[in-house]
Protein backbone atom coordinates (compact mmCIF):
# COMPACT_ATOMS: atom_id res chain seq x y z
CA UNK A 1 -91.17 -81.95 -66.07
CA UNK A 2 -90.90 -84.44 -68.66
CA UNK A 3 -89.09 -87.74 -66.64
CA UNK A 4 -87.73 -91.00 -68.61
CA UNK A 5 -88.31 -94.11 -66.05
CA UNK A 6 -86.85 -97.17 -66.24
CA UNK A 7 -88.52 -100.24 -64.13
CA UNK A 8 -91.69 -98.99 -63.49
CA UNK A 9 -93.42 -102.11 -62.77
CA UNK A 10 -90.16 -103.23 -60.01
CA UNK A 11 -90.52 -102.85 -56.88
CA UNK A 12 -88.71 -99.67 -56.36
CA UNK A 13 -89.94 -98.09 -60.01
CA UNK A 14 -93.61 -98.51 -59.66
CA UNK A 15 -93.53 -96.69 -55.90
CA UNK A 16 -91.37 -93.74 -58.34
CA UNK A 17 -93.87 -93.88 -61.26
CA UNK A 18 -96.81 -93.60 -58.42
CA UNK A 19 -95.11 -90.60 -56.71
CA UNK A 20 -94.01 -88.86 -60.02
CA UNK A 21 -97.19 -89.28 -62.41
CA UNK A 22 -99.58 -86.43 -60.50
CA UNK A 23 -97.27 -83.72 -61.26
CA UNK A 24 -94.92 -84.89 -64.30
CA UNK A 25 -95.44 -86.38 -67.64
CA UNK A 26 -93.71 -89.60 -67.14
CA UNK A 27 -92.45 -91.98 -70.08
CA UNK A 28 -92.20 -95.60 -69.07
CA UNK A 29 -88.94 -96.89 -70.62
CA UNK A 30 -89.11 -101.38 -70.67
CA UNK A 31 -89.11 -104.30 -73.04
CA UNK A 32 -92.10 -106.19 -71.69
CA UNK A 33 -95.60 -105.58 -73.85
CA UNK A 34 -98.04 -103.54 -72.18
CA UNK A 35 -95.85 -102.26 -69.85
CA UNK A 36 -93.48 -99.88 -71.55
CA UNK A 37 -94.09 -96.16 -73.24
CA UNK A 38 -90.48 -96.41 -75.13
CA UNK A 39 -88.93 -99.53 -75.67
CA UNK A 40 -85.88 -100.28 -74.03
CA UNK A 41 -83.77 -102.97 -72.84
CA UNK A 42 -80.73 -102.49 -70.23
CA UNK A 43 -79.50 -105.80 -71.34
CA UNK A 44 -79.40 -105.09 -75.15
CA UNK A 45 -79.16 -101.61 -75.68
CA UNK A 46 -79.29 -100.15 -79.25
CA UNK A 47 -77.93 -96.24 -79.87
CA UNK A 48 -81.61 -95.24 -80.95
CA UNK A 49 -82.76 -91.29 -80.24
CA UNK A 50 -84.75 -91.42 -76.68
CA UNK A 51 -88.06 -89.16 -76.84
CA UNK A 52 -87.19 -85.10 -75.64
CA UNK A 53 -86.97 -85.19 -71.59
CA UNK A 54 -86.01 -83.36 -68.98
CA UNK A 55 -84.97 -85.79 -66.86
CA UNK A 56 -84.20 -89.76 -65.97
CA UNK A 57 -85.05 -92.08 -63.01
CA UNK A 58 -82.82 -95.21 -63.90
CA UNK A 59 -84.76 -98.18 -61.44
CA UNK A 60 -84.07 -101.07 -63.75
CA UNK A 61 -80.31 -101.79 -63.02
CA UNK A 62 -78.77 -103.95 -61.18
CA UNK A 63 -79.76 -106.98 -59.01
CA UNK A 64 -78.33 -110.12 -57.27
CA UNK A 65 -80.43 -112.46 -59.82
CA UNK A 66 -78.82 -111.09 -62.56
CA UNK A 67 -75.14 -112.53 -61.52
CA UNK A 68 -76.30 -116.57 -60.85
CA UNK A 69 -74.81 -117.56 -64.42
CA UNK A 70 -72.54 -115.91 -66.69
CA UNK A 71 -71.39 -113.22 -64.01
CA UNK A 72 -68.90 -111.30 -66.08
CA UNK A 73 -70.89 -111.76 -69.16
CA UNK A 74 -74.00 -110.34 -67.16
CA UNK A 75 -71.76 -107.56 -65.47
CA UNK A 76 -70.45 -105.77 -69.37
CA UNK A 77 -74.14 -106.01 -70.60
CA UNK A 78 -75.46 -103.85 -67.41
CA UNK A 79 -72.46 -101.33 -67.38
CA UNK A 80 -72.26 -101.21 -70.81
CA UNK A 81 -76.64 -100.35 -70.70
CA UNK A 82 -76.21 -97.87 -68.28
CA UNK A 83 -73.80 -95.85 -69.92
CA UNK A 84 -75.91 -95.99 -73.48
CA UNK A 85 -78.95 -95.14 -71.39
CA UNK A 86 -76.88 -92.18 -69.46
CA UNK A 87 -75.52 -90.60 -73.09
CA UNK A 88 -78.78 -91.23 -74.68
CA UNK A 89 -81.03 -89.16 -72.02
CA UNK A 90 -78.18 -86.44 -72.02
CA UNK A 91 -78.86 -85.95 -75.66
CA UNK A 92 -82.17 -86.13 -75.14
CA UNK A 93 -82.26 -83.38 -73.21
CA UNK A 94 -82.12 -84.32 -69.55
CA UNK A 95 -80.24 -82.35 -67.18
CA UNK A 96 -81.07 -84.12 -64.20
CA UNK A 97 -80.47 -87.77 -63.30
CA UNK A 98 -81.74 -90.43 -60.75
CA UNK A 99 -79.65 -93.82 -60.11
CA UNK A 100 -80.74 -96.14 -57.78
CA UNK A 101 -77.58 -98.06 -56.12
CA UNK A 102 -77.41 -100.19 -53.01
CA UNK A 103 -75.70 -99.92 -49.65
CA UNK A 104 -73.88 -102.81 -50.77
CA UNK A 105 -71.31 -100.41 -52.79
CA UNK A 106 -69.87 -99.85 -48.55
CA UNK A 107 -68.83 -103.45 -48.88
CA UNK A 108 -69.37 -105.20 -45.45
CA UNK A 109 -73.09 -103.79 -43.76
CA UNK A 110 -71.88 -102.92 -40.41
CA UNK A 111 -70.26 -99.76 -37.71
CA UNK A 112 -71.61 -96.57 -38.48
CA UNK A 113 -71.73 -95.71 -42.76
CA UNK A 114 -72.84 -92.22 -43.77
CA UNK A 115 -72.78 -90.67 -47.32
CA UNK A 116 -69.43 -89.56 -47.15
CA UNK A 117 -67.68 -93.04 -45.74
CA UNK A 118 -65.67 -94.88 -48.08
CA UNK A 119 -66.70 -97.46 -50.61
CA UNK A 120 -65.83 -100.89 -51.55
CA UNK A 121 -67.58 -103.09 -53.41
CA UNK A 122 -66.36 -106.54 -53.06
CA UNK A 123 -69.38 -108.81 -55.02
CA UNK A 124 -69.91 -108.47 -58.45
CA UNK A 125 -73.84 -106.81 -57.51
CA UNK A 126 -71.89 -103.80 -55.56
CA UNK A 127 -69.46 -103.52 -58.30
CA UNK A 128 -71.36 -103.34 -61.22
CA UNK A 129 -73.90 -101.08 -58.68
CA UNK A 130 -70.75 -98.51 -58.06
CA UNK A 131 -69.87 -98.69 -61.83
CA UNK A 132 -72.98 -97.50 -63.00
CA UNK A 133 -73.26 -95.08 -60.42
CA UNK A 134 -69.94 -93.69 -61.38
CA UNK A 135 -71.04 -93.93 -65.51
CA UNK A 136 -74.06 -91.38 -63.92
CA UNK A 137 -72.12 -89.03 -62.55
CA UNK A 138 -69.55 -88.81 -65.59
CA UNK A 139 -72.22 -88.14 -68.08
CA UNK A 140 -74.30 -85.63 -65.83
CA UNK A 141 -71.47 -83.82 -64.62
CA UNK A 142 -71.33 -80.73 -65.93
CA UNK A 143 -73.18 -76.72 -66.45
CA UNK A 144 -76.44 -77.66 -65.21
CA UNK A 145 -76.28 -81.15 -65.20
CA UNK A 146 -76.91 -83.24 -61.65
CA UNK A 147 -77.30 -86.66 -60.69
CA UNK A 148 -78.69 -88.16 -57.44
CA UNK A 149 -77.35 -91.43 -56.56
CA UNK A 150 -79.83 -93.29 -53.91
CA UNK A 151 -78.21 -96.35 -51.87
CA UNK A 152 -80.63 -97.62 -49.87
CA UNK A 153 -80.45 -100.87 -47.70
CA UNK A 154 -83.49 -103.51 -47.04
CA UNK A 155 -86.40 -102.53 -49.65
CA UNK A 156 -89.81 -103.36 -48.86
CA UNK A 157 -92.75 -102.38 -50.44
CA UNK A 158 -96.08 -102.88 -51.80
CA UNK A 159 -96.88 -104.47 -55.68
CA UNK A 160 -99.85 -103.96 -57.96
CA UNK A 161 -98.81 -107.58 -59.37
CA UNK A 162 -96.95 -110.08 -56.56
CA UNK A 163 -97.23 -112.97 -59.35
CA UNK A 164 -94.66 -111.85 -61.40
CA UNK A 165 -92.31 -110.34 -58.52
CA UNK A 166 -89.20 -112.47 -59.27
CA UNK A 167 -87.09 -111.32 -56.43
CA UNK A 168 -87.94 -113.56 -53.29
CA UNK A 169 -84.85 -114.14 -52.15
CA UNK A 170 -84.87 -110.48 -50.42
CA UNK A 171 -86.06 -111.16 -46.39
CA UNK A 172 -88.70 -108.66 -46.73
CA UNK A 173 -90.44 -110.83 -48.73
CA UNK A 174 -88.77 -114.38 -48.35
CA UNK A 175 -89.49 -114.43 -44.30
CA UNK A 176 -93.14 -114.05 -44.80
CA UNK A 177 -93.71 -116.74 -47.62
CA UNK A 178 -91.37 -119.24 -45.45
CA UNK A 179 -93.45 -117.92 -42.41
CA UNK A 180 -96.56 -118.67 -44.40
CA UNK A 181 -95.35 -121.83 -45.41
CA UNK A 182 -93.21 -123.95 -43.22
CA UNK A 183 -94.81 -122.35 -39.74
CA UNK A 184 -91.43 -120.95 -39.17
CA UNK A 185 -88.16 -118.98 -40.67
CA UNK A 186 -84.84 -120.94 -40.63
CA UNK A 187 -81.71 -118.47 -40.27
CA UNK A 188 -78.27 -119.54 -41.93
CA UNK A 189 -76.16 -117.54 -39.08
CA UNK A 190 -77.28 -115.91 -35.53
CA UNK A 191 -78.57 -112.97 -37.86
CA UNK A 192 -77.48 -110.78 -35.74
CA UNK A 193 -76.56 -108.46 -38.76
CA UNK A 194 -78.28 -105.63 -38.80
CA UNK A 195 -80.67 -104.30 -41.61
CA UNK A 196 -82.28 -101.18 -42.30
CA UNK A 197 -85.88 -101.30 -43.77
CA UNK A 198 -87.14 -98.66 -45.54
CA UNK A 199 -90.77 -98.74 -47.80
CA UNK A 200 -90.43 -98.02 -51.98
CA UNK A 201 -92.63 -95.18 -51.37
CA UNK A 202 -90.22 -93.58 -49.20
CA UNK A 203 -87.88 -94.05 -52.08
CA UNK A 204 -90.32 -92.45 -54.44
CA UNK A 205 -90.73 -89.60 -52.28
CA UNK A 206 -87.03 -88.46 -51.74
CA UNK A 207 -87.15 -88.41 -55.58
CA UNK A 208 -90.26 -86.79 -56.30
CA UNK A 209 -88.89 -84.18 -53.83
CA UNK A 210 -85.37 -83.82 -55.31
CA UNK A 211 -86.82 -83.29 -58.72
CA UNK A 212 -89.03 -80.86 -58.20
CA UNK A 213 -86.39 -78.91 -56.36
CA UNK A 214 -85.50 -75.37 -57.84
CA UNK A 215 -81.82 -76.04 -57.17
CA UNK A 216 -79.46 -79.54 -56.56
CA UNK A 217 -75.89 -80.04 -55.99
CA UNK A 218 -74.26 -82.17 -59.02
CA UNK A 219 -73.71 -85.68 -58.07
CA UNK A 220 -75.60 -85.88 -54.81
CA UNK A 221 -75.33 -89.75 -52.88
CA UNK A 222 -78.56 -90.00 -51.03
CA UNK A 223 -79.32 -92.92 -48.31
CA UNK A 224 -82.90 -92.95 -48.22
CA UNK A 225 -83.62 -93.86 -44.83
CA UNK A 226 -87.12 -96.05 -43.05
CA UNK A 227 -87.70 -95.84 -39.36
CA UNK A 228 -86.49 -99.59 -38.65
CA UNK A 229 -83.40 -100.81 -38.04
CA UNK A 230 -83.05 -103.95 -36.08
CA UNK A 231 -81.70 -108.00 -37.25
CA UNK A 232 -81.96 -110.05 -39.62
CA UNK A 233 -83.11 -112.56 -36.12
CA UNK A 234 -85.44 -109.71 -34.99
CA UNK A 235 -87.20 -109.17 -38.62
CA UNK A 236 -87.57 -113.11 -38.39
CA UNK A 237 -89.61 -112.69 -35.37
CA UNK A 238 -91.69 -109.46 -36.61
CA UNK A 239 -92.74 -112.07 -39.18
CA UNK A 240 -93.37 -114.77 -37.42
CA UNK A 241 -95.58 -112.71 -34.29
CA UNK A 242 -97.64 -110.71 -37.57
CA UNK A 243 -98.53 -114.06 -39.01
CA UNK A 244 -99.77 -115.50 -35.51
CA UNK A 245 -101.53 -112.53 -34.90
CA UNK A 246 -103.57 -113.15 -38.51
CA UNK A 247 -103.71 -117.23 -37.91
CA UNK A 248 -103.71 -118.06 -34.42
CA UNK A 249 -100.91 -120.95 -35.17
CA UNK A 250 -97.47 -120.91 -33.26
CA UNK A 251 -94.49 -119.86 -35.55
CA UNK A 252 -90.59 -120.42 -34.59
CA UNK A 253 -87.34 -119.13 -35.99
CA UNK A 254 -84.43 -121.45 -35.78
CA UNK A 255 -81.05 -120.59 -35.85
CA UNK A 256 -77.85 -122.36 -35.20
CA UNK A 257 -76.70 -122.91 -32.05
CA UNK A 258 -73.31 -120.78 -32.30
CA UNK A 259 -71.66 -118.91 -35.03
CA UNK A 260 -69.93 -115.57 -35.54
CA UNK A 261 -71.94 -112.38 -34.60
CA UNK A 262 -71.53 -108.92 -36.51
CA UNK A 263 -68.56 -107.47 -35.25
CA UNK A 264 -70.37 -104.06 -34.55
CA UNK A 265 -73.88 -102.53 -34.44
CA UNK A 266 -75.07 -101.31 -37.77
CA UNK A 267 -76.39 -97.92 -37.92
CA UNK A 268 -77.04 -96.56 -41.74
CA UNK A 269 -77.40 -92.79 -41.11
CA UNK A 270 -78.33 -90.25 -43.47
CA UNK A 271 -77.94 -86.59 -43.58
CA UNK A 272 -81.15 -86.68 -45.01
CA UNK A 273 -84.18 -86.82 -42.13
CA UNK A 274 -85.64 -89.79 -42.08
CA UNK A 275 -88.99 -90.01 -43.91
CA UNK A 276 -92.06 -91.47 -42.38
CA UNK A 277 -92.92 -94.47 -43.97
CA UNK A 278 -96.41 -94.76 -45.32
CA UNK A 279 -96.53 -98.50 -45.70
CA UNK A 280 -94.99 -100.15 -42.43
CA UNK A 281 -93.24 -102.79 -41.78
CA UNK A 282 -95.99 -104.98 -39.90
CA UNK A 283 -98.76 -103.91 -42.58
CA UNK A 284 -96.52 -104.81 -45.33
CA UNK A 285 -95.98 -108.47 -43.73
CA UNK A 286 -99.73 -108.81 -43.20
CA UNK A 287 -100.47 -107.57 -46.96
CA UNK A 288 -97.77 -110.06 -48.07
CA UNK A 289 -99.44 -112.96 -46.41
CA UNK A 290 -102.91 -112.22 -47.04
CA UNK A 291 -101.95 -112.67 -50.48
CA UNK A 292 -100.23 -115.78 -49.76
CA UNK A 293 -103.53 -117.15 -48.73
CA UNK A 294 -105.63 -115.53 -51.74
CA UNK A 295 -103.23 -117.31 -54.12
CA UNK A 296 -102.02 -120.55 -52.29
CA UNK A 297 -101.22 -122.77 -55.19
CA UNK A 298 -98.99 -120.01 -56.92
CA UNK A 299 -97.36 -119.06 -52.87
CA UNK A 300 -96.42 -122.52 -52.74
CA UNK A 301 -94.60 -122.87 -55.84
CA UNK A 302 -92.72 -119.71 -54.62
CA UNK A 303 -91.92 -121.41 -51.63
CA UNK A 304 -90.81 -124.61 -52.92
CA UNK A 305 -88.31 -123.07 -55.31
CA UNK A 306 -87.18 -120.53 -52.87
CA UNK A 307 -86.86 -123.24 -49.98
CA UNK A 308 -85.38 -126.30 -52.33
């Protein structure tokens, strides 16, 4: 199968392009040099003819970043991307589509929230998330036509290239660097909200798999699932007991004293079984500050902005 892959150097795209390039002739789609078969950006697409495929992994959409300045401005430019890039594989060929969303698109992450519970977006992220999803499904609706729709929770994940990883402010990766940093994690809230984790390569997985499928349902919603689920306090603490394990030095979380607690325990199920991760949770801390300490000078510049 011929796949079109957008973000293959992201955190979620290059676990895809790693489970997808043994058994598929994958064409990198990207606007940085060196890293890009086909040249394409999301945020200034041009109505150019995409090479022949049979298919489309779309991993370079939305994320919180992108809404800091100019949110509406930001929010037409991604929509209005994902629709070119949706018509534009369609004539290319494809008959099968990937989209990778967020659980966000639920609206607030607690009770119980399967595939079929209802959505609502309430941040401009989960909104522009649930419009491209939608802008999917209308173009690869159809005879023979399917799209799968992934909305997965906490990402975390390993990186050929940490130094030019621009999303820090995710607690899979900002708990470790202000772990490795400050000798301890400070919470905003109790953080008793609850998170699930689940490893890119899971991710790439469930989509190699669902690809190479003889037969899919049209416009399948997916939660890709990892075998952790526990708080935002509790992940703190993973962190914090990994790093003391590699440095021997006494780590903390602190937390206010008092503040409001999630009204009810999270559980993100799946009708999907849940996929063993091959990278977990503790190894992908330890990898994370390993690195921190190979590159110190660069981790602390990290820190600094994320911290300031």
């Amino acid at each position: 199968m011929r796949v079109l892959l957008t973000g293959a150097t992201g955190l979620i795209g290059s676990a895809v392009y790693k489970s997808l390039i043994t058994n598929h002739d994958v064409i990198r789609l990207g606007r940085s040099a060196g890293n890009y078969d086909f040249y394409f950006d999301i945020l200034r697409p041009c109505n150019k003819a995409f090479p022949a495929c049979d298919a489309v992994v779309h991993c370079a959409g939305v994320v919180d970043e992108d809404f800091r300045d100019s949110a509406m401005e930001r929010f037409a430019s991604l929509t209005n991307g994902a629709d070119i890039l949706a018509k534009a594989t369609t004539n290319a060929g494809a008959k099968r589509a990937v989209y990778i969303s967020s659980s966000h698109v639920y609206g607030r992450q607690e009770g119980t929230i399967a595939e079929t519970s209802n959505v609502n977006p309430l941040s401009y992220y989960a909104i522009a998330h649930y419009c491209a999803e939608q802008l999917f499904k209308k173009n690869f609706s159809g005879k023979e036509l399917s799209a799968l729709i992934l909305r997965p929770n906490a990402v975390y994940g390993p990186l050929a290239d940490l130094s030019g990883f621009k999303r820090w402010a995710l607690i899979p990766f900002s708990f470790p660097l202000e772990a490795w940093a400050s000798n301890k994690i400070t919470l905003k809230s109790l953080g008793t909200q609850q998170r699930n984790f689940v490893c890119s390569t899971t991710i790439g997985l469930v989509i190699a798999n669902w690809l190479s499928s003889p037969t899919t349902r049209s416009n399948e919603i997916c939660h890709p699932l990892g075998r952790n689920t526990e708080s935002v306090f509790s992940f703190a603490q993973r962190c914090n007991r990994v790093a003391a394990q590699i440095t021997g030095l006494d780590y903390q979380v602190d937390r206010p004293a008092e503040g409001p607690q999630s009204a009810t325990p999270f559980e993100y199920a799946s009708t999907t079984p849940t996929m063993e991760d091959k990278d977990a949770l503790d190894n992908h801390i330890k990898g994370l500050i390993g690195w921190f300490y190979a590159n110190p000078a660069w981790a602390r510049k990290q820190a600094h902005a994320l911290l300031a």
